[in-house]
Protein backbone atom coordinates (compact mmCIF):
# COMPACT_ATOMS: atom_id res chain seq x y z
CA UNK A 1 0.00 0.00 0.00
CA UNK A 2 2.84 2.07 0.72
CA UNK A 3 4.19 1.69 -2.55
CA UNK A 4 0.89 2.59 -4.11
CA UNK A 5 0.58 6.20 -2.71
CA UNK A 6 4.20 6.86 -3.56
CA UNK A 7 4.03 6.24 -7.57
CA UNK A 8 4.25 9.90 -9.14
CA UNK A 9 3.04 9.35 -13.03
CA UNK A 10 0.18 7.77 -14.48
CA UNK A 11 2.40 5.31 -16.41
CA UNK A 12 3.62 3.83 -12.95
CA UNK A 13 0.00 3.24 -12.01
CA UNK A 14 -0.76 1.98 -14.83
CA UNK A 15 2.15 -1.05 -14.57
CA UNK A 16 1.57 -0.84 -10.95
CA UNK A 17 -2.08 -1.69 -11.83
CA UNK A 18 -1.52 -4.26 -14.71
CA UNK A 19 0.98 -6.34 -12.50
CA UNK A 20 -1.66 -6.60 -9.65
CA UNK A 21 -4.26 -7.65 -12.29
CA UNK A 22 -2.64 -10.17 -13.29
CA UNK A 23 -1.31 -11.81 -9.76
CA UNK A 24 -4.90 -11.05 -8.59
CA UNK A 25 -3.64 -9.71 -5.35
CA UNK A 26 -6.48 -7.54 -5.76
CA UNK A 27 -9.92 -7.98 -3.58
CA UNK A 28 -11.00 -4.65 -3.74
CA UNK A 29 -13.53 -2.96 -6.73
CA UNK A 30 -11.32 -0.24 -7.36
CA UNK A 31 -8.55 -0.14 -9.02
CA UNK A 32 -5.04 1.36 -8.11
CA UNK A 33 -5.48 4.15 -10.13
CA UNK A 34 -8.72 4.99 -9.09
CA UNK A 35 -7.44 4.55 -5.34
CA UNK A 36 -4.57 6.86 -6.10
CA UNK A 37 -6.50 9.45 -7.34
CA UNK A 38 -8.98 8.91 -4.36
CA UNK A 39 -6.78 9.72 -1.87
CA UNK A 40 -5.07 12.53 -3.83
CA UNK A 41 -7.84 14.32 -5.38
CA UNK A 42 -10.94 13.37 -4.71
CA UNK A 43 -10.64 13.93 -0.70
CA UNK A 44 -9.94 17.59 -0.99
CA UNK A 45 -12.03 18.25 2.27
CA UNK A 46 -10.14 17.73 5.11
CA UNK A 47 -11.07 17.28 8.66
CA UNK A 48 -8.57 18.01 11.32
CA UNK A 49 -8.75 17.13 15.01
CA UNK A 50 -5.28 17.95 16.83
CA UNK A 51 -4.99 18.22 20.20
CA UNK A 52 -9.09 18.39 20.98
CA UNK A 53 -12.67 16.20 19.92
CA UNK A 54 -14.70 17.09 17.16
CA UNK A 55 -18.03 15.86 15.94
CA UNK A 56 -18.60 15.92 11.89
CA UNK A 57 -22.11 14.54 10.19
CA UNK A 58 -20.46 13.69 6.73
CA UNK A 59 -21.62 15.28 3.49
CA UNK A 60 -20.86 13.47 0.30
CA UNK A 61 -19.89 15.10 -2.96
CA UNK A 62 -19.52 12.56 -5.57
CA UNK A 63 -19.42 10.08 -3.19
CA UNK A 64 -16.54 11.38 -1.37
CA UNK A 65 -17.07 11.98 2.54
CA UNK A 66 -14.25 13.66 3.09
CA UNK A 67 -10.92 13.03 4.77
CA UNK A 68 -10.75 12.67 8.88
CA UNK A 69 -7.49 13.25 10.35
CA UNK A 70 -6.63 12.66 14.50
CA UNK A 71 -3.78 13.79 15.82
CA UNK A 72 -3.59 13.55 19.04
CA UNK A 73 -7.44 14.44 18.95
CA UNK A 74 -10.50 12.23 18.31
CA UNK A 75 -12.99 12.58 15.77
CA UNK A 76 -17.01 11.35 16.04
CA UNK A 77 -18.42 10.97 12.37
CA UNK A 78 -22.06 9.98 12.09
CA UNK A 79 -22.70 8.52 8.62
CA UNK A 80 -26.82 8.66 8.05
CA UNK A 81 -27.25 8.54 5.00
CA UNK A 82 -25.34 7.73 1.16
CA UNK A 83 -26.81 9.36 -1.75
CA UNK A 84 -26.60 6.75 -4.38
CA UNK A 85 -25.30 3.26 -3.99
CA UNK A 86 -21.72 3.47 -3.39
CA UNK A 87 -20.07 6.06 -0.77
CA UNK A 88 -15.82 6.44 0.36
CA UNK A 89 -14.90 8.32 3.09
CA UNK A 90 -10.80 8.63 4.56
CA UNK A 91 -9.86 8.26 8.09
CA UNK A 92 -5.99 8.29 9.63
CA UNK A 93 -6.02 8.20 13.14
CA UNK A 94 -2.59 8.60 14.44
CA UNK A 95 -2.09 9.13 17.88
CA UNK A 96 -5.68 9.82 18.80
CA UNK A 97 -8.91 8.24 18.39
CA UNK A 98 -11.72 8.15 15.53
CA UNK A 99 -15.35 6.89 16.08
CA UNK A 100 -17.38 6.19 13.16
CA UNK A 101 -21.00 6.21 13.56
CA UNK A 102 -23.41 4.18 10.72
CA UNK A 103 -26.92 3.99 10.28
CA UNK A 104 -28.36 0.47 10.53
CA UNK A 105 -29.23 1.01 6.35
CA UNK A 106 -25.89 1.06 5.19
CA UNK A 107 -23.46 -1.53 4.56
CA UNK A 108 -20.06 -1.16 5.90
CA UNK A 109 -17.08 -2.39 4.44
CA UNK A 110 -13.99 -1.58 6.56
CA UNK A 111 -10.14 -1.03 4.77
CA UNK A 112 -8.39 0.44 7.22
CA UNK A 113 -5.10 -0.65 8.14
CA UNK A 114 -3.36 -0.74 11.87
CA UNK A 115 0.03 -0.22 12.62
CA UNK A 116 0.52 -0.43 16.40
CA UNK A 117 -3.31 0.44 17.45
CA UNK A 118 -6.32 -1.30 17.16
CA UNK A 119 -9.42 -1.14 14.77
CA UNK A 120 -12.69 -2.18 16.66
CA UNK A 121 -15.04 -3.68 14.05
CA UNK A 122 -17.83 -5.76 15.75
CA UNK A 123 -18.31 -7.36 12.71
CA UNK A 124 -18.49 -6.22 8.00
CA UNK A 125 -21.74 -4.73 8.93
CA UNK A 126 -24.63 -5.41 6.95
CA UNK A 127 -22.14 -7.55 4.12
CA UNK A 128 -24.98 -9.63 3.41
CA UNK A 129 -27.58 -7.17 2.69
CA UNK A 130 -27.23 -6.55 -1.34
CA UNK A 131 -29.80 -4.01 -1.43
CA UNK A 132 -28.53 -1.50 1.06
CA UNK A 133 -25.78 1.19 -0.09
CA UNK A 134 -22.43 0.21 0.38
CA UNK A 135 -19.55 3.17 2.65
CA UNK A 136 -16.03 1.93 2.68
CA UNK A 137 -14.01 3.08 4.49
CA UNK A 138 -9.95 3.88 3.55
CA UNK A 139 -7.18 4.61 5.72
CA UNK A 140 -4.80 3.78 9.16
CA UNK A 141 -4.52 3.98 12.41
CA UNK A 142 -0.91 4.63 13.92
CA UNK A 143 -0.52 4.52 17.30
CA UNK A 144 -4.26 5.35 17.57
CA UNK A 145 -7.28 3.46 17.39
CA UNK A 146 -10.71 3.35 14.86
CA UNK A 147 -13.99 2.20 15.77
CA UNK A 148 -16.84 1.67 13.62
CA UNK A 149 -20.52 1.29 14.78
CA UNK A 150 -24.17 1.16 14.71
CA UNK A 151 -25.89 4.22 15.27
């Protein structure tokens, strides 16, 4: 992953891309070039909690939430509701805390990543459930911790 957010060009995504395609180390539904540009471009609103708590209700643009740093800090986001069928929202937690708060209608599907912390997950909520729109949710947790759950 690592590797992935340091390619520069578009031509090193694309071979970047093309080798993982072909070893299938993929499980995800986007690609790598779609997850670079995610996390480069896409997330252009930024949520910053240093040194204190702060309580967002996320508002999707193009099915972007957002991007939800803690540093030192903790951040509460209360996702209620996706418009359309598919939603991404960005979390890094490092050194602090970050709840995430989901209605009982959406389907969760966690890809965060810990290094040194802990990611509370009581379960892929809602997996099963086809019908219901889908919020995954990108990013780490250094030295901090994420927790995802029902409102």
């Amino acid at each position: 992953m690592e590797f992935i957010n340091k390619l520069e060009t578009n031509r090193e995504l694309i071979i970047a891309e093309k080798i993982i395609q072909e070893n299938d180390f993929s499980n995800n539904e986007y690609s790598i070039v779609q997850y670079h540009n995610l996390l480069t471009k896409e997330l252009k609103e930024k949520h910053l909690s240093m040194f204190s708590w702060r309580t967002s209700n996320v508002k999707f643009k193009n099915g972007y939430g957002g991007k939800y740093i803690s540093l030192f800090g903790a951040n509460r986001i209360i996702v209620d509701n996706i418009p359309g069928t598919q939603a991404v929202i960005s979390v890094e937690s490092i050194f602090g805390l970050t709840e995430i708060f989901v209605s009982e209608k959406i389907k969760v599907i966690n890809r965060t990543v810990p290094v040194f912390s802990g990611i509370y997950v009581p379960q892929e909520i809602n997996k099963e459930k086809e019908d219901f729109p889908e919020l995954q949710i990108i990013g780490k947790a250094v030295f901090g911790n994420i927790s995802i759950n029902t409102l």
